[in-house]
N, C-alpha and C. Protein backbone atom coordinates (compact mmCIF):
# COMPACT_ATOMS: atom_id res chain seq x y z
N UNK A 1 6.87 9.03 10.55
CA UNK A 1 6.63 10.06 9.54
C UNK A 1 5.35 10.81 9.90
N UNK A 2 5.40 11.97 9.78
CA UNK A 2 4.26 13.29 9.98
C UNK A 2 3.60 12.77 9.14
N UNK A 3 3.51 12.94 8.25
CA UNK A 3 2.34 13.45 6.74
C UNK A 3 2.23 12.24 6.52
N UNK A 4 1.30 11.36 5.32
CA UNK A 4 1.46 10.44 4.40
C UNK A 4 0.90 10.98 3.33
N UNK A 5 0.57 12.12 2.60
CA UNK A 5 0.69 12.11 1.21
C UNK A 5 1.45 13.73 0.93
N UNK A 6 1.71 13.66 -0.10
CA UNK A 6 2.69 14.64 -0.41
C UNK A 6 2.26 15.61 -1.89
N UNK A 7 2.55 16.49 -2.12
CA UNK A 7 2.28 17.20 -3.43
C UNK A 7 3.15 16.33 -4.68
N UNK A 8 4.57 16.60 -3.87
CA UNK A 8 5.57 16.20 -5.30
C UNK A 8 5.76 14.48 -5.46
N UNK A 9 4.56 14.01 -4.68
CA UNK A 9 5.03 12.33 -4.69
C UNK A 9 4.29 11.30 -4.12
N UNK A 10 3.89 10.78 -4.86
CA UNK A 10 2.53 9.56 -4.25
C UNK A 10 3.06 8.47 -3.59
N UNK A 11 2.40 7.53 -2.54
CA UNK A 11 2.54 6.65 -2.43
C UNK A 11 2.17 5.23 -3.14
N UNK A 12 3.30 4.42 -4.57
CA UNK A 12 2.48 4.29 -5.53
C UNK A 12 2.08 2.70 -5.66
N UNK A 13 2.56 2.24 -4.15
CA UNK A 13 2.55 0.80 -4.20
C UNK A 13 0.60 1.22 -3.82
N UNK A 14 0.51 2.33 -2.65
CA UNK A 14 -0.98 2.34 -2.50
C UNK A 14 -1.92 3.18 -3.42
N UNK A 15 -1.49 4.16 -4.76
CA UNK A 15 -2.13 4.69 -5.57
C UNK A 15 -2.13 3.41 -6.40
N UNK A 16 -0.98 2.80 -6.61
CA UNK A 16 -1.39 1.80 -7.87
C UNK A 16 -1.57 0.45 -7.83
N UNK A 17 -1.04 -0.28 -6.86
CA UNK A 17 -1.42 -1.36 -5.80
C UNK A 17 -2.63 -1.86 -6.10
N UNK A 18 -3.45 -0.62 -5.56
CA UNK A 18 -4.53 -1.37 -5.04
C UNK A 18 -5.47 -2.16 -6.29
N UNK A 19 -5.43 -1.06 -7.53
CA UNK A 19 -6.12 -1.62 -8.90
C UNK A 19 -5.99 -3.24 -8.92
N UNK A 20 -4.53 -3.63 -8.90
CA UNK A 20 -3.98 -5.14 -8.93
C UNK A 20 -5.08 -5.87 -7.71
N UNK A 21 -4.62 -5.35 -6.07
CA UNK A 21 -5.21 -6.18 -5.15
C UNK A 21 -6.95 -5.97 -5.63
N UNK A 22 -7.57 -5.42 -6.21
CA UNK A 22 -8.87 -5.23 -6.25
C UNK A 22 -9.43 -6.43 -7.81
N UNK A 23 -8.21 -6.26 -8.40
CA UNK A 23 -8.59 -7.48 -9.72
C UNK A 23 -8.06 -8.71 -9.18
N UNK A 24 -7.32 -8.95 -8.29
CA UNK A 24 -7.12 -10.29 -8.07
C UNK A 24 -8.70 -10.67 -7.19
N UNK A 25 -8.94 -9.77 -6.54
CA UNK A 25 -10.49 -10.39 -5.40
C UNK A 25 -11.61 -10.84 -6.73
N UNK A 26 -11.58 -9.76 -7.78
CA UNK A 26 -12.61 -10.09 -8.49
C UNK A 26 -12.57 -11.08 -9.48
N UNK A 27 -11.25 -11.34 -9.74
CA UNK A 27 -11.30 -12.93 -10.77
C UNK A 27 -11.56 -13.75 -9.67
N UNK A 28 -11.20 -13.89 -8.47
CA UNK A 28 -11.24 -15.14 -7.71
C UNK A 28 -12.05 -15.07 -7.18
N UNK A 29 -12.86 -13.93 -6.24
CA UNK A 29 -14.17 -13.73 -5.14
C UNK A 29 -13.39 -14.23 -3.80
N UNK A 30 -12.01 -14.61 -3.81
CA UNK A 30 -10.98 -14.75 -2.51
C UNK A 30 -10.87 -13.37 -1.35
N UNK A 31 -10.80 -13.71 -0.15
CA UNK A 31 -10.13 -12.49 0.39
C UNK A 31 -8.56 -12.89 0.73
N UNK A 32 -7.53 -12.22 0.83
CA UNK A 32 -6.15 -12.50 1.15
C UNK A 32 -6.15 -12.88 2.46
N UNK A 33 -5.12 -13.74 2.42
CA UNK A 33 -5.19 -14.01 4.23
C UNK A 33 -3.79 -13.79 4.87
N UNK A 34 -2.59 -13.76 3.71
CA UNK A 34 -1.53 -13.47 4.49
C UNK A 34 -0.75 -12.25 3.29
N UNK A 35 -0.20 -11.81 3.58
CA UNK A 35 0.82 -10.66 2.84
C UNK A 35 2.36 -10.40 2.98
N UNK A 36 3.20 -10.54 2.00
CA UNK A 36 4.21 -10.55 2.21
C UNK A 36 4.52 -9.43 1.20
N UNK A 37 5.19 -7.99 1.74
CA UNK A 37 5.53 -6.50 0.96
C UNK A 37 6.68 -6.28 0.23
N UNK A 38 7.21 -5.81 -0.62
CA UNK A 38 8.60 -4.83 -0.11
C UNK A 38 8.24 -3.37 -0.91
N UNK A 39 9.11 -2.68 -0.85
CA UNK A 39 8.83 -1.21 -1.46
C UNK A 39 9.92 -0.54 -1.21
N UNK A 40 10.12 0.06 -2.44
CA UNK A 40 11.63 1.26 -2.49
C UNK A 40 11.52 2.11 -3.30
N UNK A 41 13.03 2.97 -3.41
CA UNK A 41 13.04 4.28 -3.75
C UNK A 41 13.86 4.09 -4.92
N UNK A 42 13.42 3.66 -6.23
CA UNK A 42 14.41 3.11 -7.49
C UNK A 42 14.39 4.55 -8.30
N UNK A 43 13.72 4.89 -8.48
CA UNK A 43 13.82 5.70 -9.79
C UNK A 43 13.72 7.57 -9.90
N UNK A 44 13.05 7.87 -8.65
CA UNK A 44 12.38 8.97 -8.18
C UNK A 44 12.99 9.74 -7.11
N UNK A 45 13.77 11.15 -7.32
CA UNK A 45 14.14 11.73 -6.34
C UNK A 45 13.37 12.29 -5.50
N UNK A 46 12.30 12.81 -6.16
CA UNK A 46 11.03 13.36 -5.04
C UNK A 46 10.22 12.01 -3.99
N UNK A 47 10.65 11.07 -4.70
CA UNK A 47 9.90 9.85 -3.49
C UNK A 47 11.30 9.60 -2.44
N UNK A 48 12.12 9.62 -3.01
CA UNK A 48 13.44 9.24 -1.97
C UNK A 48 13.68 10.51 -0.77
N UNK A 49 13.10 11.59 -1.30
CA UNK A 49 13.24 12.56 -0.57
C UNK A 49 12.08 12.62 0.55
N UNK A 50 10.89 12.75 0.25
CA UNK A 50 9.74 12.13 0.59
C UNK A 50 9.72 11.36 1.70
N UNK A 51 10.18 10.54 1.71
CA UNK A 51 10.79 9.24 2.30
C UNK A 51 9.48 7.70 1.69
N UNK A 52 9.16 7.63 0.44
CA UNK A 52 7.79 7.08 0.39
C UNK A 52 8.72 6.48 -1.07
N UNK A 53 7.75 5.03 -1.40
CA UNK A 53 8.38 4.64 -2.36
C UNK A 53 7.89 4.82 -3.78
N UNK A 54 8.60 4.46 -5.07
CA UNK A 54 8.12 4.44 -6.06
C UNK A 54 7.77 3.20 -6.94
N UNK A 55 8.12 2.28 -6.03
CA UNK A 55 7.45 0.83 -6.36
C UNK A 55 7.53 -0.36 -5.35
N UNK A 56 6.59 -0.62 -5.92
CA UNK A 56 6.14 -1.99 -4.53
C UNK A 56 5.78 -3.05 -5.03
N UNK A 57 5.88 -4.22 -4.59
CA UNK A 57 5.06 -5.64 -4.80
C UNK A 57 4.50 -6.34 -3.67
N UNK A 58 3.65 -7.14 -3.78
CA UNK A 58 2.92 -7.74 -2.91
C UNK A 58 3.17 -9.43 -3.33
N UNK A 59 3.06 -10.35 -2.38
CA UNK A 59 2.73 -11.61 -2.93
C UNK A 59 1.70 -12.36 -1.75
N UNK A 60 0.87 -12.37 -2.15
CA UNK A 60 -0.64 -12.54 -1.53
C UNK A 60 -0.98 -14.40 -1.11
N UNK A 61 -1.44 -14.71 -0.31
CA UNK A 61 -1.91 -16.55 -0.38
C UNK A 61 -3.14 -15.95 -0.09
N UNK A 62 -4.28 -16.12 -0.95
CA UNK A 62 -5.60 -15.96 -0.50
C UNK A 62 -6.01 -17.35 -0.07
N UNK A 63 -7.73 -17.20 0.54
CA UNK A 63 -8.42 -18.02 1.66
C UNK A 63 -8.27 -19.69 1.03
N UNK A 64 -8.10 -19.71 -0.50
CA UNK A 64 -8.68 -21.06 -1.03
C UNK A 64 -6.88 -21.42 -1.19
N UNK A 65 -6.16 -20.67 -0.84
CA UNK A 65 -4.41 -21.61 -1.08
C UNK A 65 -3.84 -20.67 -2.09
N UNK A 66 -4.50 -20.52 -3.07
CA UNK A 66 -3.98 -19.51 -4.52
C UNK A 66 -2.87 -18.60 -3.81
N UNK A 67 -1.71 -18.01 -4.64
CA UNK A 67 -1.09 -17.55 -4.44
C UNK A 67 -1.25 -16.47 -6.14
N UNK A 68 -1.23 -14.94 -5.55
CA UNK A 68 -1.43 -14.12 -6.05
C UNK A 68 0.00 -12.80 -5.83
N UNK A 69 0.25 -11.85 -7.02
CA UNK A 69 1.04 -11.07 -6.72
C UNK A 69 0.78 -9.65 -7.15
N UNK A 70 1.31 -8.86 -6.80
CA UNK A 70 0.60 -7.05 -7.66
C UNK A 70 1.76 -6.33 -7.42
N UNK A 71 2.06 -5.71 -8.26
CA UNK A 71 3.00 -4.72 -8.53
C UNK A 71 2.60 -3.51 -8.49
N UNK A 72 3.02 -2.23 -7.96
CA UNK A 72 2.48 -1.00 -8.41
C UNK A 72 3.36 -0.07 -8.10
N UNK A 73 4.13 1.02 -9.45
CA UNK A 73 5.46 2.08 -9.57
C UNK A 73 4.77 2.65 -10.44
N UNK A 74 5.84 3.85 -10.70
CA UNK A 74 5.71 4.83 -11.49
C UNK A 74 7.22 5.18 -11.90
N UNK A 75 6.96 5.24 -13.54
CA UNK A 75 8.70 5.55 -14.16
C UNK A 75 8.66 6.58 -14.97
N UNK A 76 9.61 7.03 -15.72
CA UNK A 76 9.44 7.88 -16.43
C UNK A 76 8.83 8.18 -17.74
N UNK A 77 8.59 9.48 -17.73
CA UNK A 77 7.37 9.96 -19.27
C UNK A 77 8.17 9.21 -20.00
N UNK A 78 9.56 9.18 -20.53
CA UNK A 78 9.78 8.26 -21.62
C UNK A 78 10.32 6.79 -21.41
N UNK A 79 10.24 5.88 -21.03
CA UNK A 79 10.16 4.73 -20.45
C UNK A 79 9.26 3.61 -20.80
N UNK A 80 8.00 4.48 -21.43
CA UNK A 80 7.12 3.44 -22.24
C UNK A 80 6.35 4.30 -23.55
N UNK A 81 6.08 3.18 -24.29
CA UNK A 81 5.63 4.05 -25.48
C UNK A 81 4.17 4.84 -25.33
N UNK A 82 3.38 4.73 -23.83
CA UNK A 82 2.36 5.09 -23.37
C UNK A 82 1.93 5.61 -22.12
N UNK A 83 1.55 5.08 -20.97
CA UNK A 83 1.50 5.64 -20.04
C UNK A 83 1.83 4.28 -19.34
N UNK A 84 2.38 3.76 -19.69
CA UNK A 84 2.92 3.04 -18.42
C UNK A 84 2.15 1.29 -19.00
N UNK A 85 3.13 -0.04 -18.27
CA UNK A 85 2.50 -1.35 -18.21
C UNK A 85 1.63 -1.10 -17.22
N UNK A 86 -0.12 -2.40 -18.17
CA UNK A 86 -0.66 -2.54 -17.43
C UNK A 86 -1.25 -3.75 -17.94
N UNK A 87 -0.82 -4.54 -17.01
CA UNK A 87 -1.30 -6.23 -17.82
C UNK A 87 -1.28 -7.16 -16.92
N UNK A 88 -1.75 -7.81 -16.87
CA UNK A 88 -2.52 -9.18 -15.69
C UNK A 88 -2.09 -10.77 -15.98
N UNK A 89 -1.26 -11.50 -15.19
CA UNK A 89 -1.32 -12.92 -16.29
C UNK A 89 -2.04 -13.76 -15.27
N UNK A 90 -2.49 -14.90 -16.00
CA UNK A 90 -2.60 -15.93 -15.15
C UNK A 90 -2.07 -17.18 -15.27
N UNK A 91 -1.64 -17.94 -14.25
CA UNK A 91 -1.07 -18.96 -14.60
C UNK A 91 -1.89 -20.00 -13.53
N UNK A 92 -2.11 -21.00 -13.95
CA UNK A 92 -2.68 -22.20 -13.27
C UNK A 92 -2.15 -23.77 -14.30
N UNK A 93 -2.38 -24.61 -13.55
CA UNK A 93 -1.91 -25.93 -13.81
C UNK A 93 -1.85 -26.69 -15.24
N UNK A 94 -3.08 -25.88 -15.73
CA UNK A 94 -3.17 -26.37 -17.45
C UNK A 94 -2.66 -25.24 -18.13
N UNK A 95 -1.86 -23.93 -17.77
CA UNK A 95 -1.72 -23.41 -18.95
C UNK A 95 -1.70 -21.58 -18.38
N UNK A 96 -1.56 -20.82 -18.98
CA UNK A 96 -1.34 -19.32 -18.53
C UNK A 96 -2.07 -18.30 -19.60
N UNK A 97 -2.57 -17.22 -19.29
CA UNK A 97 -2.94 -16.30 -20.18
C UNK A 97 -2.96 -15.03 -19.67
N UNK A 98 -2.51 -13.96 -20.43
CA UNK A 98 -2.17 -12.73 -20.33
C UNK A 98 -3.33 -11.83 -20.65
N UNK A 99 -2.88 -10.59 -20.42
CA UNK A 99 -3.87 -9.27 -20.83
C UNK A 99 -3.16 -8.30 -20.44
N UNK A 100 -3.98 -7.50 -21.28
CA UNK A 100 -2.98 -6.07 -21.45
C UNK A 100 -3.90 -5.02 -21.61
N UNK A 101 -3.95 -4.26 -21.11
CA UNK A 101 -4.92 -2.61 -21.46
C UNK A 101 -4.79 -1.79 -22.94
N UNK A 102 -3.29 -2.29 -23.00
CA UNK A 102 -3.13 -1.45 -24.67
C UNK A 102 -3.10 -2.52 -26.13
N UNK A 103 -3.62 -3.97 -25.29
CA UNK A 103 -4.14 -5.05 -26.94
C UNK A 103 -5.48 -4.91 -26.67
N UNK A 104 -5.70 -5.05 -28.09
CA UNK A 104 -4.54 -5.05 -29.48
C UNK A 104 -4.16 -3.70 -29.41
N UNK A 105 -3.44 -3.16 -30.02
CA UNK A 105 -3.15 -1.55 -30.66
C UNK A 105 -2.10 -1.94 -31.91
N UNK A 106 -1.74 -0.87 -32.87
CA UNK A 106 -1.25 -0.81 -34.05
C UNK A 106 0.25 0.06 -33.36
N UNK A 107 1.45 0.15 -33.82
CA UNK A 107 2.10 0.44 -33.48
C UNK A 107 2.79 1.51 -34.94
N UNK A 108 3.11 2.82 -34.35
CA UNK A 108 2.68 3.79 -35.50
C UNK A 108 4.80 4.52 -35.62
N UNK A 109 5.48 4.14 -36.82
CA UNK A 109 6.65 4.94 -36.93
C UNK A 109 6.67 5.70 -38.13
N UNK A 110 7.10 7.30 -37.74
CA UNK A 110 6.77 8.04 -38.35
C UNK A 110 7.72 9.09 -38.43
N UNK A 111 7.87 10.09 -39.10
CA UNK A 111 9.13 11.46 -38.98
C UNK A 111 8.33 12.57 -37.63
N UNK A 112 7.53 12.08 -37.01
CA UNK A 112 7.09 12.93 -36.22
C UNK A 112 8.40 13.10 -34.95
N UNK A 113 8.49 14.11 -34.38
CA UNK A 113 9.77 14.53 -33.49
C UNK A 113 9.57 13.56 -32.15
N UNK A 114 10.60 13.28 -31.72
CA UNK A 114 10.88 12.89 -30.06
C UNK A 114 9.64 12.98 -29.46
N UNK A 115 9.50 12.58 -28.48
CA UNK A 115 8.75 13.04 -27.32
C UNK A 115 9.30 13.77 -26.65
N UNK A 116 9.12 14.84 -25.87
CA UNK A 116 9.96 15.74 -25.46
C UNK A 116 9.22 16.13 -23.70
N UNK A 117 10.15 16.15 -22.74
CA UNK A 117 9.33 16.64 -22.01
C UNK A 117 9.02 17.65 -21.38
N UNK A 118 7.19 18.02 -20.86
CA UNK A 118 6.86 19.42 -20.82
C UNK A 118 7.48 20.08 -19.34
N UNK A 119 7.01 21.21 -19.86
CA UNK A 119 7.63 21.99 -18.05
C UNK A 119 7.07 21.25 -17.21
N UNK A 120 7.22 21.47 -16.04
CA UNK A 120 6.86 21.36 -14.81
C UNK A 120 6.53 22.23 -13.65
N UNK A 121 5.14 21.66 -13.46
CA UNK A 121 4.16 22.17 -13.02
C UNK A 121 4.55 22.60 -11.12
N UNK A 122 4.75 23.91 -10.84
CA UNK A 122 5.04 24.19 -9.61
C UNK A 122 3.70 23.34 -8.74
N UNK A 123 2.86 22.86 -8.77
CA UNK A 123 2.24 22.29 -7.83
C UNK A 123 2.35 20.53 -7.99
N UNK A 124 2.07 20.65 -8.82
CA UNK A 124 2.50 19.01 -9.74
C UNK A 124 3.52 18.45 -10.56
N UNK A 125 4.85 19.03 -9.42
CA UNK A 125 6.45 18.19 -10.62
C UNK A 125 6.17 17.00 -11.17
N UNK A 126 5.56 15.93 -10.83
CA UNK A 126 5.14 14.76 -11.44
C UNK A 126 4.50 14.36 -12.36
N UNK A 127 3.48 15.91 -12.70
CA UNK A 127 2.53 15.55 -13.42
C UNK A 127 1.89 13.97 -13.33
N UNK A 128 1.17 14.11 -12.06
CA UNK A 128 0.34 12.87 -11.64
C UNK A 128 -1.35 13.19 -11.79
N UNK A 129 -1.37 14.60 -11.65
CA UNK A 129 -3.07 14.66 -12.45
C UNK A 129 -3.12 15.30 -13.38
N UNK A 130 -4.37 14.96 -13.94
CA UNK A 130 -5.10 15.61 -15.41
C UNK A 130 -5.21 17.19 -15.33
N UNK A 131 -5.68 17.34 -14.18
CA UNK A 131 -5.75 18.90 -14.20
C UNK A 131 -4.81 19.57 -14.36
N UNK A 132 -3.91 19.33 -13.74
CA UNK A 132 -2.56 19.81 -13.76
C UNK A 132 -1.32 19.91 -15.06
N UNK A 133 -1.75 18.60 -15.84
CA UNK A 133 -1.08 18.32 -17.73
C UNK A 133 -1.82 19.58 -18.40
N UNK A 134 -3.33 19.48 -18.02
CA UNK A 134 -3.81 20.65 -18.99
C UNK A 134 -3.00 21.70 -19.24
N UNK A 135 -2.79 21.87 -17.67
CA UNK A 135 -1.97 23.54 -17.72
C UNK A 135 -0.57 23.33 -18.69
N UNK A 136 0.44 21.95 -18.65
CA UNK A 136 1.74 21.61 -18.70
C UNK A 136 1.54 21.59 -20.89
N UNK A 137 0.62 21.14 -20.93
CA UNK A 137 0.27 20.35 -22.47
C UNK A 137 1.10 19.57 -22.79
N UNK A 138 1.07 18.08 -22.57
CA UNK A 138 2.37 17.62 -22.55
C UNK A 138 1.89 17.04 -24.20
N UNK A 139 3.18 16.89 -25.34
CA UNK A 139 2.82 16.92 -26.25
C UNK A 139 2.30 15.13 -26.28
N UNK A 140 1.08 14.41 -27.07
CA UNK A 140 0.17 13.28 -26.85
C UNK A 140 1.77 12.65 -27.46
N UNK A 141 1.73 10.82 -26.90
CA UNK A 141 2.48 9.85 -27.48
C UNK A 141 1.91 9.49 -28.62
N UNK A 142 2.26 9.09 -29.71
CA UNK A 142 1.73 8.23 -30.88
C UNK A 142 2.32 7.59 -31.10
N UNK A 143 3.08 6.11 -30.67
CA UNK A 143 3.76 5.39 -30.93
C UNK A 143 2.57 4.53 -30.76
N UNK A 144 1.82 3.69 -29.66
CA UNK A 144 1.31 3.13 -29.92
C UNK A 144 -0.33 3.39 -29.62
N UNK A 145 -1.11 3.22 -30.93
CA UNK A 145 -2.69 3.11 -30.96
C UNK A 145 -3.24 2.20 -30.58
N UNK A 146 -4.19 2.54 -29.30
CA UNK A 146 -5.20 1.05 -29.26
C UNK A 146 -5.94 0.93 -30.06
N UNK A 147 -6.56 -0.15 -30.43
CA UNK A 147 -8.02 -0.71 -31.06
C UNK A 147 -8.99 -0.67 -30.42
N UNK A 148 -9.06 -0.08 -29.20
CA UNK A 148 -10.73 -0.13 -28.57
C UNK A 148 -10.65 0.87 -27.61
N UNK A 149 -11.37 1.34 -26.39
CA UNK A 149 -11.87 1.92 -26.05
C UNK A 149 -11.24 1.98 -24.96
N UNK A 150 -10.82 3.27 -24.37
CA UNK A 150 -10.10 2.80 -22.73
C UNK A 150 -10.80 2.38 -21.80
N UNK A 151 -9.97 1.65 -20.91
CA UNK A 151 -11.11 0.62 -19.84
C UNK A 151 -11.66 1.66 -18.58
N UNK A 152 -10.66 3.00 -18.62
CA UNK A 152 -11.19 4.00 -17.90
C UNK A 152 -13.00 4.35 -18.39
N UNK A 153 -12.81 4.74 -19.51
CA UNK A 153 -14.05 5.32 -20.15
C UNK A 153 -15.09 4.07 -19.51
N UNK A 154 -14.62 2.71 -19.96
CA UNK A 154 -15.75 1.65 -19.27
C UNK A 154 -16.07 1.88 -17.88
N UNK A 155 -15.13 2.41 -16.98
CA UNK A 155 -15.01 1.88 -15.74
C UNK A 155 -16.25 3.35 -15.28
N UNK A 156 -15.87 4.27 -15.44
CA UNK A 156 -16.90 5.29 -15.56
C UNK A 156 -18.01 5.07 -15.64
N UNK A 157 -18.42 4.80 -17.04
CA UNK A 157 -19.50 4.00 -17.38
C UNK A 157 -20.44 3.42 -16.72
N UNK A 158 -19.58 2.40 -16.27
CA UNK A 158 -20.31 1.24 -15.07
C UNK A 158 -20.93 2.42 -14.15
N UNK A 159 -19.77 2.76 -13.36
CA UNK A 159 -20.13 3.82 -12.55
C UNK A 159 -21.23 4.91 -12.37
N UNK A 160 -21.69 5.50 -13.59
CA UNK A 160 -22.77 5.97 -13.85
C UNK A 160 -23.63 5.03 -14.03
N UNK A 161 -24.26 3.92 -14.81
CA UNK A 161 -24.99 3.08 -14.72
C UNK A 161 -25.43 2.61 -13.33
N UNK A 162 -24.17 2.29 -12.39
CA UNK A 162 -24.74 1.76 -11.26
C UNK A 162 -25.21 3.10 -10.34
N UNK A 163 -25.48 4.16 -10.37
CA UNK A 163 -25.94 5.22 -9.41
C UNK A 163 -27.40 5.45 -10.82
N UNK A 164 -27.69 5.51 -11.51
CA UNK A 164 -29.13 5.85 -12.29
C UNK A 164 -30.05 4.57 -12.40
N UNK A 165 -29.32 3.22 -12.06
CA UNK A 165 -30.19 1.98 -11.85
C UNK A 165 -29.99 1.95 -10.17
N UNK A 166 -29.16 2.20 -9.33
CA UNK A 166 -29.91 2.38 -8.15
C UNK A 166 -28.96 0.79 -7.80
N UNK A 167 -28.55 0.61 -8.37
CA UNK A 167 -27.38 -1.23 -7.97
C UNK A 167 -26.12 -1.06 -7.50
N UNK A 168 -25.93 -1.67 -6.90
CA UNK A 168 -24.20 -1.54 -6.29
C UNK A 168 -23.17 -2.02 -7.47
N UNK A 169 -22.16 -1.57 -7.57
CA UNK A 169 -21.18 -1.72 -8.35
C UNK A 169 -20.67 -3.34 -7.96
N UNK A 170 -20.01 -4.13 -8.82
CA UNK A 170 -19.05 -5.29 -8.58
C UNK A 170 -18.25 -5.41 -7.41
N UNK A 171 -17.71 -4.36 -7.29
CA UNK A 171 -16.50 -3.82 -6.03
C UNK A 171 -17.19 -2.73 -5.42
N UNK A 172 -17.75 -3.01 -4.43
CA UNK A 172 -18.28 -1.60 -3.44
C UNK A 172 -17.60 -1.27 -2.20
N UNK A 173 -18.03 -0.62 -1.48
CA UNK A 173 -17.44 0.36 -0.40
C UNK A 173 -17.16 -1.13 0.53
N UNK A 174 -17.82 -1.86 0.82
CA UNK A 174 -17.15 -2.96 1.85
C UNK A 174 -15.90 -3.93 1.58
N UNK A 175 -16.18 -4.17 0.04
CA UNK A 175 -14.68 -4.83 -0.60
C UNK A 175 -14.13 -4.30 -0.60
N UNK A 176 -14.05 -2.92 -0.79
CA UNK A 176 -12.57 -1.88 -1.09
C UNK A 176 -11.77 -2.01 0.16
N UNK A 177 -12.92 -2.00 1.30
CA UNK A 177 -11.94 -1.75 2.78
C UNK A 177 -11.29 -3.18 2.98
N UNK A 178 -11.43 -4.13 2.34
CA UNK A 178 -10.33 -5.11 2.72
C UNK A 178 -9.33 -5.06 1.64
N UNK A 179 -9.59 -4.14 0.98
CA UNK A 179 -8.45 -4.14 -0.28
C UNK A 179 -7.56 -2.99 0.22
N UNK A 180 -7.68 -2.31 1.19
CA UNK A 180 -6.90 -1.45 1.61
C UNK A 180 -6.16 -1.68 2.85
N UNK A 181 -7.19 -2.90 3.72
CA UNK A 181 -6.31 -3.75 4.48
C UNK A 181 -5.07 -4.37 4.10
N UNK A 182 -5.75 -5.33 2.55
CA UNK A 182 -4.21 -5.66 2.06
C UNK A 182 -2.97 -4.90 1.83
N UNK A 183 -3.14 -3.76 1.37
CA UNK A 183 -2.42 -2.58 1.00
C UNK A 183 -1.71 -2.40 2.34
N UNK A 184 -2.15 -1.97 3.68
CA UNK A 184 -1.52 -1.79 4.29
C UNK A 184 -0.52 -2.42 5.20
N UNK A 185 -1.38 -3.80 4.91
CA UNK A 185 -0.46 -4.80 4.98
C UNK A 185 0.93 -5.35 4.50
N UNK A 186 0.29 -4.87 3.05
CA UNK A 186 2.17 -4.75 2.64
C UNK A 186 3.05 -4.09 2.52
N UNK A 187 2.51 -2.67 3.36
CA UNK A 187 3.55 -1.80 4.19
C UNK A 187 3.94 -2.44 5.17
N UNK A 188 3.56 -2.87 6.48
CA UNK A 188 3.58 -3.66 7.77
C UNK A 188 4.89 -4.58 7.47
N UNK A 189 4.20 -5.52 6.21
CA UNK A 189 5.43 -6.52 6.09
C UNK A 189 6.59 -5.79 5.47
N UNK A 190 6.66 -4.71 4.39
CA UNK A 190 7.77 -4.14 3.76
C UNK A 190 8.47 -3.22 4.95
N UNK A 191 8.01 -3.20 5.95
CA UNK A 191 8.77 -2.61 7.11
C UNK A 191 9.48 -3.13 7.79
N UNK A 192 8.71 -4.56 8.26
CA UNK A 192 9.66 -5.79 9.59
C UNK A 192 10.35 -6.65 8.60
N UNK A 193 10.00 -7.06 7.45
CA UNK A 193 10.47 -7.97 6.42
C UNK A 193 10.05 -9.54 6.81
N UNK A 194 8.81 -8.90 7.18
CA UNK A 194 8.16 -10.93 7.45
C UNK A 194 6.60 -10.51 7.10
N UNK A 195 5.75 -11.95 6.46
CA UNK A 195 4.58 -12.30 6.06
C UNK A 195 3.58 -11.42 7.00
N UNK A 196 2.51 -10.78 6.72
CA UNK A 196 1.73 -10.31 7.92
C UNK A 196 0.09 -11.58 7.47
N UNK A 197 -0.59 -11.63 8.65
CA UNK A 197 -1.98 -12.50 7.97
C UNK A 197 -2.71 -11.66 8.74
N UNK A 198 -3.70 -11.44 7.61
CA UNK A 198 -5.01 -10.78 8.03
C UNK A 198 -6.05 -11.47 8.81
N UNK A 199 -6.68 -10.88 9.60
CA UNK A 199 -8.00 -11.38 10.27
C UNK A 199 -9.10 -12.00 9.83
């Protein structure tokens, strides 16, 4: 393939991937050592066309044995009552616990109309950036309200904090590059269809 990124279509195992491979390093402080991929074209004519997928998984054995997994797609505006799952579990020997980006939230039914969806944007059919919705106005979901604060707004946050105190962030420029090793790793393996191990 010529290109690897495209206007009408992301690559979303590596746009959304990586969030997952970057929270598994930071609950554990592990690096991955082997990778096993796959990735396809389920839902999305502009990715099938593309030739690039619209969802991927990973299943990871990091350095200490743990076995880790990450998912990362993209489905349609109406498909969830928000912008999409985003939730983490863990499971270990005594027991499992979950998380979610949108708990708690209140869940809101009302005579308000459908969701409906907006035009589409000659540069952005996907409506995959912000800049680009502005122009579209896609009308807001209200089905479900969080109770707190988006973890974007936090993540920002941090972000400014760590450049006006002069400190490196949790995840900096040297962790990321093995988090993108993994990533590409589970292209490598979603290509030959066998485990790849990192260096």
């Amino acid at each position: 393939m010529e290109r690897y990124t495209f206007v009408e279509a992301k690559r979303e195992l590596f746009d959304m991937g990586v969030y997952s491979v970057s929270l598994v390093h930071w609950l554990t402080g592990q690096r991955v050592k082997t990778v096993y991929g796959t990735t396809g074209n389920y839902f999305f004519q502009e990715h099938a066309s593309c030739g690039v997928e619209d969802f991927g998984a990973l299943v990871m054995t990091l350095e200490d044995g743990t076995l880790a997994s990450a998912t990362g797609g993209r489905f349609g505006w109406t498909s969830h009552p928000r912008g999409g799952v985003m939730r983490a579990a863990l499971m270990g020997t005594e027991g499992w616990m979950a998380f979610s980006e949108a708990e708690p939230h209140v869940e809101i039914f009302n005579d308000d109309p459908p969701f409906t969806l907006p035009p589409s944007h000659p540069f952005d059919p996907m409506a995959m950036w912000s800049s680009t919705t502005r122009d579209t106005q896609p009308r807001a979901k209200g089905q479900w309200v969080p109770l707190r604060e988006s973890p974007q707004t936090l993540d920002i946050t941090k972000f400014v904090d760590c450049i006006e105190e002069g400190r490196e962030p949790e995840i900096n420029a040297r962790t990321a590059v093995h988090h993108v090793e993994v990533i590409m790793a589970g292209y490598a393996s979603a290509a030959t269809g066998k485990p790849v191990t990192l260096g």
